[in-house]
C-alpha atoms as a PDB file:
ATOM      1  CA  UNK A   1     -57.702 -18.899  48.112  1.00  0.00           C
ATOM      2  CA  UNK A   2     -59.103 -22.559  47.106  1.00  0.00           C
ATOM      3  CA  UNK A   3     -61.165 -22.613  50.264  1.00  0.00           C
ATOM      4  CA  UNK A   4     -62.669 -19.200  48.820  1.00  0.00           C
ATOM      5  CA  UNK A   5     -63.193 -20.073  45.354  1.00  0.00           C
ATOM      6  CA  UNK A   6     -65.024 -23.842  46.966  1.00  0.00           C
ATOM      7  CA  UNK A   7     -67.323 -21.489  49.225  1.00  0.00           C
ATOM      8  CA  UNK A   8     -68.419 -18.994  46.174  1.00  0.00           C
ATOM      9  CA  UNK A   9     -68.556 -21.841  43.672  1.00  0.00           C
ATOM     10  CA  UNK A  10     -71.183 -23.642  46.426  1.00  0.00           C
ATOM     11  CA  UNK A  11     -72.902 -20.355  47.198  1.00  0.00           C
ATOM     12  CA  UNK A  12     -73.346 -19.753  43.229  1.00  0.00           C
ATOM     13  CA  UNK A  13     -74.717 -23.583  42.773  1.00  0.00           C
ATOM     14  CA  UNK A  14     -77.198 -23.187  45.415  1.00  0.00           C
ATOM     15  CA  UNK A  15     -78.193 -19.411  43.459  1.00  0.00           C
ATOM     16  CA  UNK A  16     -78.862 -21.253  40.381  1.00  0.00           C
ATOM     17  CA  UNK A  17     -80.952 -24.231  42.230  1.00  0.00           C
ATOM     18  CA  UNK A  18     -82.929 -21.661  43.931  1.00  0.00           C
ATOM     19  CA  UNK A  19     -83.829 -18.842  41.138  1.00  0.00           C
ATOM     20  CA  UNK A  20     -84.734 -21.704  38.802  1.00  0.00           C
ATOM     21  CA  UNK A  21     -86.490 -23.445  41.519  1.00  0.00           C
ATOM     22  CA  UNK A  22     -88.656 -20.464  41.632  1.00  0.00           C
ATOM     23  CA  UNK A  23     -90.056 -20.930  37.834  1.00  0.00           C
ATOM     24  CA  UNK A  24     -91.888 -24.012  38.701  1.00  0.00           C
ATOM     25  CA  UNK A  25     -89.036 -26.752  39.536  1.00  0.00           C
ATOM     26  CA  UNK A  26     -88.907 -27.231  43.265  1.00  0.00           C
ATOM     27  CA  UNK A  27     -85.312 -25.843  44.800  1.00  0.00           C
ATOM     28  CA  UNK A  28     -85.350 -29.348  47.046  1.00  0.00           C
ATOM     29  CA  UNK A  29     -86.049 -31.658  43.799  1.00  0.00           C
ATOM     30  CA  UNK A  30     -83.399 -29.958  41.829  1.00  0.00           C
ATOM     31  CA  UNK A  31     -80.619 -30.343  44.882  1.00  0.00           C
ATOM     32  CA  UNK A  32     -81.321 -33.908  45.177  1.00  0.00           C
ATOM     33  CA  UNK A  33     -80.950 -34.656  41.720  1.00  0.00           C
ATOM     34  CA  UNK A  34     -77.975 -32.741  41.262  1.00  0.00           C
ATOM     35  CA  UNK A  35     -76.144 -34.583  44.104  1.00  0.00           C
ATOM     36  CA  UNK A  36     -77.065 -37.612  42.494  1.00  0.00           C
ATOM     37  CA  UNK A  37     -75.765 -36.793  38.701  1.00  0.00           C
ATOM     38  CA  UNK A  38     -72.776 -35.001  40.375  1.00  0.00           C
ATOM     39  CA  UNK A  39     -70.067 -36.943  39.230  1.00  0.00           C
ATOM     40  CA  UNK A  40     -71.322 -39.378  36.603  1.00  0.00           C
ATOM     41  CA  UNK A  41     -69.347 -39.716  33.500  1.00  0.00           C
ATOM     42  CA  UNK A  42     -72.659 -39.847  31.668  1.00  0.00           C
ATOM     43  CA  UNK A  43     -76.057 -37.877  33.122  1.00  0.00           C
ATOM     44  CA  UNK A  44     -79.305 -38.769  31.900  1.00  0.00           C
ATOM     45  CA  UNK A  45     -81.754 -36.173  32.238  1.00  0.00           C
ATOM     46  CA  UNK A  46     -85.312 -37.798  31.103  1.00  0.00           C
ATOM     47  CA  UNK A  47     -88.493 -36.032  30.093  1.00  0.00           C
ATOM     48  CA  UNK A  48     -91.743 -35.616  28.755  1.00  0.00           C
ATOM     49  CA  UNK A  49     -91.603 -33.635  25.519  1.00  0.00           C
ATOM     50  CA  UNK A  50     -94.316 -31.068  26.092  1.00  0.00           C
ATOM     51  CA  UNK A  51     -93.826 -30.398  29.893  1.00  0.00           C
ATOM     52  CA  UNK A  52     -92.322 -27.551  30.958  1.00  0.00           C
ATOM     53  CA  UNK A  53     -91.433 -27.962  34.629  1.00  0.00           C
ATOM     54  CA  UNK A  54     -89.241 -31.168  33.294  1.00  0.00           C
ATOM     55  CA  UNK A  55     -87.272 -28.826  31.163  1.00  0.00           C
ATOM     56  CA  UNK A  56     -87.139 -26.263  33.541  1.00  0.00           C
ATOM     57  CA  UNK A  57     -85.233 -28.746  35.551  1.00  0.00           C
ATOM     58  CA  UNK A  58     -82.754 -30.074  32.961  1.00  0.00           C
ATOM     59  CA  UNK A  59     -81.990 -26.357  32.300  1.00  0.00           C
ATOM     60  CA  UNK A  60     -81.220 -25.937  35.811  1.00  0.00           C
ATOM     61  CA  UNK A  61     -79.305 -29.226  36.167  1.00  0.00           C
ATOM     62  CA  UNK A  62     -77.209 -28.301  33.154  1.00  0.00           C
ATOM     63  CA  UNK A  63     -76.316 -24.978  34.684  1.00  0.00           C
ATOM     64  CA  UNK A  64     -75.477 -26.507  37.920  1.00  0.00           C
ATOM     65  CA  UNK A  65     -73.659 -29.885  36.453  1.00  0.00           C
ATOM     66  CA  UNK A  66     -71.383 -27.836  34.138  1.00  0.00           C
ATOM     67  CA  UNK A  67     -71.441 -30.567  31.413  1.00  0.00           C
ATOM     68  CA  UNK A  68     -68.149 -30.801  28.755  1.00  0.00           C
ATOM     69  CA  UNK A  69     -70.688 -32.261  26.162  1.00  0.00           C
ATOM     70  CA  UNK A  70     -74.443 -32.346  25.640  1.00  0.00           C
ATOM     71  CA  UNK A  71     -76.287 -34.940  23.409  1.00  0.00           C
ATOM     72  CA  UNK A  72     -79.701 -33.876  22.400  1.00  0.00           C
ATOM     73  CA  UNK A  73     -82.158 -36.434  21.256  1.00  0.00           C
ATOM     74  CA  UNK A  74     -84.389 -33.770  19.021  1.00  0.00           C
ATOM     75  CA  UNK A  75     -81.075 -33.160  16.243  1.00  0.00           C
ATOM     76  CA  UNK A  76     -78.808 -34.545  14.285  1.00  0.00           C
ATOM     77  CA  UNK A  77     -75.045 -34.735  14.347  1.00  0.00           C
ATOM     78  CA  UNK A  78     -74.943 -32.383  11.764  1.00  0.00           C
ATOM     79  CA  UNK A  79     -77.299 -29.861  12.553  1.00  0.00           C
ATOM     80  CA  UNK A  80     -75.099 -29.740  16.251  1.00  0.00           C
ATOM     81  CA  UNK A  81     -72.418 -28.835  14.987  1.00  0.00           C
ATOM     82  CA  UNK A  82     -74.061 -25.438  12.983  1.00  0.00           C
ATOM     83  CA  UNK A  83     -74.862 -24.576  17.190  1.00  0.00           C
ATOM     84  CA  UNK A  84     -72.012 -22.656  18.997  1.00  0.00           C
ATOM     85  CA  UNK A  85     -72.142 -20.582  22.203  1.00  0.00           C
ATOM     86  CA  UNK A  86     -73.256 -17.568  20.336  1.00  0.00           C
ATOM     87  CA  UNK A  87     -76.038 -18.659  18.859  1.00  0.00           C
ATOM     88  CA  UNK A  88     -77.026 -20.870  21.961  1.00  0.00           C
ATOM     89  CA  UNK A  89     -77.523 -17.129  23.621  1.00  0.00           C
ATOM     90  CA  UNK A  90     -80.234 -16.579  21.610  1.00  0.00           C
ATOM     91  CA  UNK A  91     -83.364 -18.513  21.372  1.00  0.00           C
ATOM     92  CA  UNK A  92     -84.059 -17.036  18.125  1.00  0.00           C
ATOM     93  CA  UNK A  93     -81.495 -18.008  16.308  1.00  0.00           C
ATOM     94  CA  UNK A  94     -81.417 -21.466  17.717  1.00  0.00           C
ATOM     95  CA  UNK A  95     -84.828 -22.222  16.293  1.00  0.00           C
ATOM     96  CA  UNK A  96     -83.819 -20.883  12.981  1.00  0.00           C
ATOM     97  CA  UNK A  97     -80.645 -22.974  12.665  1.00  0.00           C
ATOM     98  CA  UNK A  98     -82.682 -25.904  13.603  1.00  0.00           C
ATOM     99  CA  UNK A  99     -85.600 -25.390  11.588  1.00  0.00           C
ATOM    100  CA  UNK A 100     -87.579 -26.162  14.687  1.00  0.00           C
ATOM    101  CA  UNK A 101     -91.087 -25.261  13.245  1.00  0.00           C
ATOM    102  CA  UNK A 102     -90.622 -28.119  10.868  1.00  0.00           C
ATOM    103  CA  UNK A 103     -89.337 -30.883  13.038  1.00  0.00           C
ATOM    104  CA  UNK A 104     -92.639 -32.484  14.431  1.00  0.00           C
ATOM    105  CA  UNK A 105     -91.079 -31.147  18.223  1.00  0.00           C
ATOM    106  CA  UNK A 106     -93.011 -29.578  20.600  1.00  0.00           C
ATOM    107  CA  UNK A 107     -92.819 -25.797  20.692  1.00  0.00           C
ATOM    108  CA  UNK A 108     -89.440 -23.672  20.861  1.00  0.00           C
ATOM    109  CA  UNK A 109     -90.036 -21.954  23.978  1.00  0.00           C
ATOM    110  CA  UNK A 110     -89.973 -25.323  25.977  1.00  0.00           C
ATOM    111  CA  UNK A 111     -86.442 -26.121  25.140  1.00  0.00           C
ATOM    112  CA  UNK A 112     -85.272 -22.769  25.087  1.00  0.00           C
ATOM    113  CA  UNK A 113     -83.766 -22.518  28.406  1.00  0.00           C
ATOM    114  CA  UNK A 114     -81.891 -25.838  27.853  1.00  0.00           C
ATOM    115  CA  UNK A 115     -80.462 -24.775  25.051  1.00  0.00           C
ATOM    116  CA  UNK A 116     -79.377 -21.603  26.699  1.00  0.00           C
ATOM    117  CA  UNK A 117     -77.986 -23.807  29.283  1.00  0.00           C
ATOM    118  CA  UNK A 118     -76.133 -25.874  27.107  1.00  0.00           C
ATOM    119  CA  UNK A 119     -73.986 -22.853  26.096  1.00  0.00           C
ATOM    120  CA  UNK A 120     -70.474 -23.797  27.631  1.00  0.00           C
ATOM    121  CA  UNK A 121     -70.488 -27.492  26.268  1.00  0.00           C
ATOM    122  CA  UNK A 122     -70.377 -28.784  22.979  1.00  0.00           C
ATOM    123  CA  UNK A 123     -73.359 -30.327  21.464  1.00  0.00           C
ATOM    124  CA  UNK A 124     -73.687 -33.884  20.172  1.00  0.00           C
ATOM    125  CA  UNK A 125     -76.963 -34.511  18.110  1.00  0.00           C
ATOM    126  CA  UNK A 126     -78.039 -38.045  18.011  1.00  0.00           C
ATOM    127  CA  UNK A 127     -81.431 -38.123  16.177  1.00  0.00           C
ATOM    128  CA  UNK A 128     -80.984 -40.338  12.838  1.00  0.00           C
ATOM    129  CA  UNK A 129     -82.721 -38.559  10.378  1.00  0.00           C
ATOM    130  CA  UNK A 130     -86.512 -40.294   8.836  1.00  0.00           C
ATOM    131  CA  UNK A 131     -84.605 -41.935   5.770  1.00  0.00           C
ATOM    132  CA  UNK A 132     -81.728 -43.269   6.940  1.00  0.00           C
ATOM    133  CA  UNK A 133     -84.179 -44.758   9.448  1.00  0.00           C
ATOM    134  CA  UNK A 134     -86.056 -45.995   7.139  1.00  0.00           C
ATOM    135  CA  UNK A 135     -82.950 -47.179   5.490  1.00  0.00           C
ATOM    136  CA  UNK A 136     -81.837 -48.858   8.501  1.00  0.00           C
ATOM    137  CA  UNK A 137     -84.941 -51.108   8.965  1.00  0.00           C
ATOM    138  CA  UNK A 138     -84.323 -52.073   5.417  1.00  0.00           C
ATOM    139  CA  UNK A 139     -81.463 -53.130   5.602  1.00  0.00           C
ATOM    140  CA  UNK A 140     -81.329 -54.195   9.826  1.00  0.00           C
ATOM    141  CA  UNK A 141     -79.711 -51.756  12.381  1.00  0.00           C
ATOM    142  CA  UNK A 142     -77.035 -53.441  13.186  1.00  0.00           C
ATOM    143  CA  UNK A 143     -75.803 -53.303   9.473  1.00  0.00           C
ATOM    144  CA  UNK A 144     -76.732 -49.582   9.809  1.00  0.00           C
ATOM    145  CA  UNK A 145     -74.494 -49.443  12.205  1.00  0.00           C
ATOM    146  CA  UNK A 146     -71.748 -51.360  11.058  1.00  0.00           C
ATOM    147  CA  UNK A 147     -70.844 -54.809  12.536  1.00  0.00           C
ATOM    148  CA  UNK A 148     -67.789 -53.655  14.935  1.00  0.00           C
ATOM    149  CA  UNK A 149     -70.056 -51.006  16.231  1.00  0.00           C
ATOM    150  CA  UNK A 150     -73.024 -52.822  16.515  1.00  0.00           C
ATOM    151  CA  UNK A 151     -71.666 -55.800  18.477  1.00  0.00           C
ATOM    152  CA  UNK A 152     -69.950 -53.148  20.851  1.00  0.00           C
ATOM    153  CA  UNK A 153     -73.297 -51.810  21.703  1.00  0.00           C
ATOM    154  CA  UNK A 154     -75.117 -55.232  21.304  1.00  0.00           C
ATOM    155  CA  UNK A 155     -77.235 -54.095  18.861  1.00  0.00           C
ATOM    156  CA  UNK A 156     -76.186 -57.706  16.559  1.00  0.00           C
ATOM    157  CA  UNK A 157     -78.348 -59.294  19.470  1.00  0.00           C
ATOM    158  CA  UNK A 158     -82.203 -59.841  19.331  1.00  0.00           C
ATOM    159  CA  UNK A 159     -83.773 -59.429  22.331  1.00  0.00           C
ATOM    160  CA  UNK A 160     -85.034 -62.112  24.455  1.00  0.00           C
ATOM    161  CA  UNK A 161     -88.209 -63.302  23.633  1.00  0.00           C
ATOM    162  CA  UNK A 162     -89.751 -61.970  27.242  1.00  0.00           C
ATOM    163  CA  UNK A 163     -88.467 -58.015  26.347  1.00  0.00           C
ATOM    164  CA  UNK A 164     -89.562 -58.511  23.069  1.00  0.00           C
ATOM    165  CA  UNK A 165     -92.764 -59.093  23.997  1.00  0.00           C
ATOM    166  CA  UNK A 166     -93.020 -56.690  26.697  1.00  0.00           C
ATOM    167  CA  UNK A 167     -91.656 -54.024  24.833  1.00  0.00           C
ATOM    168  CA  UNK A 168     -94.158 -55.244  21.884  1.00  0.00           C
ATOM    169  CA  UNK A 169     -97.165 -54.303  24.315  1.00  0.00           C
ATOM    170  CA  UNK A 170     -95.431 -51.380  25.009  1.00  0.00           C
ATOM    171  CA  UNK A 171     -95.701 -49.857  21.710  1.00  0.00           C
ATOM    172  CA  UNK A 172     -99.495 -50.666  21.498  1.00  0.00           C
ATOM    173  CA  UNK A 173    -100.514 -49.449  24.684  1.00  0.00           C
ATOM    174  CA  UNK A 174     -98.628 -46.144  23.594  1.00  0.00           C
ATOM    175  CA  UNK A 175    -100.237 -46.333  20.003  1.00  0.00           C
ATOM    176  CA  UNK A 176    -103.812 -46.245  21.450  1.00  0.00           C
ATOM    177  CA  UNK A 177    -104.039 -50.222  20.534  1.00  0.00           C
ATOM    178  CA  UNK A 178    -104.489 -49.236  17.206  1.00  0.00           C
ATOM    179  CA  UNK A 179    -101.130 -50.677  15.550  1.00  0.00           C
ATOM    180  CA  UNK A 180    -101.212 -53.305  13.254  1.00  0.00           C
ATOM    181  CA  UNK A 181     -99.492 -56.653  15.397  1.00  0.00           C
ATOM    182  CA  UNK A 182     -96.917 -56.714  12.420  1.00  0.00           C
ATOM    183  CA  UNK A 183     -96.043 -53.170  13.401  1.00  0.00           C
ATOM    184  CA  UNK A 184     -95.085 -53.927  16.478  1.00  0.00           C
ATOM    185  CA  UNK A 185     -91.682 -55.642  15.988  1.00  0.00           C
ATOM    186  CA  UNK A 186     -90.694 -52.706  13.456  1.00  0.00           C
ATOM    187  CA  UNK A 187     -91.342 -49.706  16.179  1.00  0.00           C
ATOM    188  CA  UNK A 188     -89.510 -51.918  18.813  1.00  0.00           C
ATOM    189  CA  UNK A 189     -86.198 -52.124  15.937  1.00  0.00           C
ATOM    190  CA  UNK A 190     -86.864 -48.313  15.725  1.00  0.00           C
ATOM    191  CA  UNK A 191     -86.391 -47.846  19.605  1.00  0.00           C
ATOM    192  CA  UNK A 192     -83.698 -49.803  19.791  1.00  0.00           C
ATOM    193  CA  UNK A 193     -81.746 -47.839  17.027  1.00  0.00           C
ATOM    194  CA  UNK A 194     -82.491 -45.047  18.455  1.00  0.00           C
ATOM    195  CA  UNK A 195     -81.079 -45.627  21.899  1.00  0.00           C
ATOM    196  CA  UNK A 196     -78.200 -47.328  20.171  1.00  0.00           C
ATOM    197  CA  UNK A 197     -77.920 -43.812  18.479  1.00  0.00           C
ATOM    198  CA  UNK A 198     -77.426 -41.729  21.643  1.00  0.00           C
ATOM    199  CA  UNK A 199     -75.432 -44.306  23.415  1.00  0.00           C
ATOM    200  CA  UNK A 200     -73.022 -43.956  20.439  1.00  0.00           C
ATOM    201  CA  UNK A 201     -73.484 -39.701  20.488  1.00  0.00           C
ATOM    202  CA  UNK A 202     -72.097 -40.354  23.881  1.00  0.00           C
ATOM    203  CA  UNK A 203     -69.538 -42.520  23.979  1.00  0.00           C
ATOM    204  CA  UNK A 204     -68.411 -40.044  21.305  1.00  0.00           C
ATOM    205  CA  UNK A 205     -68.720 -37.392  23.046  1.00  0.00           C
ATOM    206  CA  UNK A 206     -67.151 -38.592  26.411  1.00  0.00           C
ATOM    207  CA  UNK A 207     -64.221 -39.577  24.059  1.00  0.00           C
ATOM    208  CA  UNK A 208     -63.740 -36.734  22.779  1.00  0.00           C
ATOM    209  CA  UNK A 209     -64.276 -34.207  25.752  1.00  0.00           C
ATOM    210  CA  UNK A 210     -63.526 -36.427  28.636  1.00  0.00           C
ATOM    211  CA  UNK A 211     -67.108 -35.541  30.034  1.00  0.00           C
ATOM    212  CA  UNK A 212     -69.360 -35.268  31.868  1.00  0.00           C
ATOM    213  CA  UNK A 213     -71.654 -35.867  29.123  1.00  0.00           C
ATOM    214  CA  UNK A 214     -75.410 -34.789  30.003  1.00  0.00           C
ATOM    215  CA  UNK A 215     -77.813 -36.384  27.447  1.00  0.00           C
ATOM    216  CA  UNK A 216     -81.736 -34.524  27.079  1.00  0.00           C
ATOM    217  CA  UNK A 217     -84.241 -37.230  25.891  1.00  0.00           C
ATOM    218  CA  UNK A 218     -87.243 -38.431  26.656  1.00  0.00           C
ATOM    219  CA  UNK A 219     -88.064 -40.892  29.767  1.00  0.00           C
ATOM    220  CA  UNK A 220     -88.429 -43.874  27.001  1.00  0.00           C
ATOM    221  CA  UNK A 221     -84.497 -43.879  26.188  1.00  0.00           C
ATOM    222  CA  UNK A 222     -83.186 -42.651  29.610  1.00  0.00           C
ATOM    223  CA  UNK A 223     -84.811 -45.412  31.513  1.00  0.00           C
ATOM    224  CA  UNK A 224     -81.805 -47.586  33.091  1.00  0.00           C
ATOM    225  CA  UNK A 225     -83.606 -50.935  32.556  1.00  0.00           C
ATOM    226  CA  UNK A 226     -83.754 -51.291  28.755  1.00  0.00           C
ATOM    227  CA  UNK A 227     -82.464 -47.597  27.327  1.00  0.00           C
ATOM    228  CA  UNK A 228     -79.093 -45.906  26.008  1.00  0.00           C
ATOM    229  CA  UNK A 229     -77.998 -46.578  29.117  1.00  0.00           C
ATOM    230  CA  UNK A 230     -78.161 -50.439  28.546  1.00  0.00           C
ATOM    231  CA  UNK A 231     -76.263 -49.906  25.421  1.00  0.00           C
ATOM    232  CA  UNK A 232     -73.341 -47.259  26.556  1.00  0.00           C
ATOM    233  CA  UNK A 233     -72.704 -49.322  29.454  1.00  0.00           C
ATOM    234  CA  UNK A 234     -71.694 -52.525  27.230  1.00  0.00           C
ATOM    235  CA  UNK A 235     -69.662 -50.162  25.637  1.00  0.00           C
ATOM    236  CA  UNK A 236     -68.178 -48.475  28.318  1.00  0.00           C
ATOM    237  CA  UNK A 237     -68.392 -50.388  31.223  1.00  0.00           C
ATOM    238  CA  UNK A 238     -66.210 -48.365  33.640  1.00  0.00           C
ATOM    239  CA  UNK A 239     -68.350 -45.475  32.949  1.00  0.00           C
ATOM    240  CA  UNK A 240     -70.365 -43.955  36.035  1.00  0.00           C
ATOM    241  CA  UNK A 241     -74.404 -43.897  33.789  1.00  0.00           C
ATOM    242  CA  UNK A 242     -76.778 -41.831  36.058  1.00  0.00           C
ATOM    243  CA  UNK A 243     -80.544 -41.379  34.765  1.00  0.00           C
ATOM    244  CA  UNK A 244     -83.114 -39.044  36.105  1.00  0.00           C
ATOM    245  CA  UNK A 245     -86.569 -39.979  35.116  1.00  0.00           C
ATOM    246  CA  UNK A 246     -89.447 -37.379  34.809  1.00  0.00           C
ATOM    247  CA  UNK A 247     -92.959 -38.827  35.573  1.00  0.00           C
ATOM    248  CA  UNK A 248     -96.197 -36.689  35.330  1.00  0.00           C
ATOM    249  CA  UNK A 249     -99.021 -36.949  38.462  1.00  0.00           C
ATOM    250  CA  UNK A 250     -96.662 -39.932  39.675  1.00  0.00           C
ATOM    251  CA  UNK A 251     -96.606 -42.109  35.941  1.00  0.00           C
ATOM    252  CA  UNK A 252     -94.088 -43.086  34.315  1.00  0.00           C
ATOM    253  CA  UNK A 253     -92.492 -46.612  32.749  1.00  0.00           C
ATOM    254  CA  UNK A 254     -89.233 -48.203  33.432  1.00  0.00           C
ATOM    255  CA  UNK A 255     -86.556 -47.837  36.309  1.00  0.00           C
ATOM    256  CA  UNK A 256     -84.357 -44.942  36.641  1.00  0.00           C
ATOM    257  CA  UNK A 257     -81.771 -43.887  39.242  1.00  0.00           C
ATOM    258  CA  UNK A 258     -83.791 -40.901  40.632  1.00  0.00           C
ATOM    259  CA  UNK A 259     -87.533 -39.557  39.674  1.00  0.00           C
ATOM    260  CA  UNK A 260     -89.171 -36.265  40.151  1.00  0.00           C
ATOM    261  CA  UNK A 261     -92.670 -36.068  39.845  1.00  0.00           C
ATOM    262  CA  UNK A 262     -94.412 -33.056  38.303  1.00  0.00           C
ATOM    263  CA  UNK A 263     -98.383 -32.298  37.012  1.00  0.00           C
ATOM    264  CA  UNK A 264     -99.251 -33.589  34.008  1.00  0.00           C
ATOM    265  CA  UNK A 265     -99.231 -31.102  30.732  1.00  0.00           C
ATOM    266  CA  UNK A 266    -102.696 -29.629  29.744  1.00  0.00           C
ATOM    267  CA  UNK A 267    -102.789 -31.547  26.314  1.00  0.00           C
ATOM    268  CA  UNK A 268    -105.516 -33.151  23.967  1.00  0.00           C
ATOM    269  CA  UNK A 269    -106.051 -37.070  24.306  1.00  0.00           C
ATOM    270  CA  UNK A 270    -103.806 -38.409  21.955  1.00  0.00           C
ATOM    271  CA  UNK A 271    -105.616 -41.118  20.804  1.00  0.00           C
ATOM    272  CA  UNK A 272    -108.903 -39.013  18.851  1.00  0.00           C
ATOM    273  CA  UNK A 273    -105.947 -39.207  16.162  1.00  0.00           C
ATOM    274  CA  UNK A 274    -106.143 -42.890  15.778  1.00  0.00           C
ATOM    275  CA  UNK A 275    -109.971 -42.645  16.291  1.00  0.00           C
ATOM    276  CA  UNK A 276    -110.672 -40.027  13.561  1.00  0.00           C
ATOM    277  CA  UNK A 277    -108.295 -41.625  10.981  1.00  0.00           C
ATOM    278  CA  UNK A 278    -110.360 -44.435  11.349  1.00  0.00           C
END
């Protein structure tokens, strides 16, 4: 009976790898990250926000993975917990309960069929909402966060002076070199919170399910050289961290376990903002 149930659960992963292989994520791309993320305690599933095929793949990954708990980058803690299976069913409602049209994301319809994967785990929001943000710089993250927790991540350490710097260029190149230089530190404090922010969504979250966690976010936080996964693994460091990175026409920043390449998203140059505000 075992053997049976092994052979049909195996037959019905390689179903799901090859239907949703069909709608744009390659069937081989999808196997080899699965076997990869198979088994972590904590699956990072990178991405860039507008680009379909990448969440065509974490929907896939979720269905094959089987997660506990998902953390989503895109909500808060509180507006997770208004999302049950129900609801996750329909794409509708999701958006509603979110107030997607409002939240500066890219369209619904991308994330839909993560969401709809997402239905037999529970959901973990980790975005930290514009004020308290705000209110964090004010006051310094790692006060935001509280000491204990803070230290536990690291985020009561600066950064060493080469990171800072690079991540510093980082932020301009991104901005369109258009940021003011005293910018710069402040959007590398607001990174930094917010990858302390998911690590602690999922060191919750594997604490209180047992995992696997899967985490959606963009390639930024789930790169394994200076993202959550930096900050979970001082706090856990028995935990198994995988992180799949998502580039576009073979681009993409930072080191990850496993990338998959797909074409670039039709989109306008996003630098005529900085141009015409000038």
């Amino acid at each position: 009976m075992r053997k049976r149930l092994t052979v049909l659960k195996t037959l019905a992963s390689a179903a799901v790898l090859a239907a949703l292989g069909l709608s744009g994520a390659r069937a081989g791309d999808l196997a080899a990250a699965a076997g990869l993320l198979r088994g972590a305690d904590v699956a990072i599933l990178g991405e860039v926000h507008d680009n379909a095929v990448h969440h065509q793949r974490q929907a896939a990954l979720l269905a094959e993975l089987q997660p506990k708990a998902v953390v989503w980058e895109m909500i808060t803690a509180e507006q997770a917990e208004s999302l049950n299976p129900a609801t996750l069913a329909d794409a509708e409602q999701v958006a509603q309960a979110l107030d997607w049209a409002q939240s500066g994301w890219p369209e619904f319809s991308l994330y839909a069929p993560v969401f709809a994967a997402a239905q037999g785990a529970r959901q973990y929001g980790a975005l930290v909402p514009r004020a308290e943000a705000a209110r964090a710089l004010e006051q310094g993250a790692a006060a935001y966060f509280g000491a204990e927790a803070a230290a536990r991540f690291g985020l009561d350490q600066p950064l060493p002076a080469a990171e800072q710097a690079a991540r510093e260029g980082d932020q301009l190149a991104s901005h369109c070199n258009a940021m003011p230089a005293e910018m710069l530190p402040v959007l590398v404090d607001i990174q930094r919170l917010r990858d302390a922010s998911l690590a602690a969504a999922a060191d919750r979250a594997l604490a209180e399910t047992g995992g696997p966690v899967a985490v959606i976010t963009g390639n930024g936080h789930a790169r394994a050289d200076r993202g959550l996964a930096k900050y979970l693994a001082k706090a856990r460091p028995e935990a198994r961290i995988r992180s799949l990175g998502q580039s576009e026409d073979g681009q993409i920043s930072g080191s990850f376990d496993l990338v998959l390449d797909a074409p670039a998203a039709e989109r306008p140059d996003p630098c005529l903002a900085f141009q015409n505000s000038n």
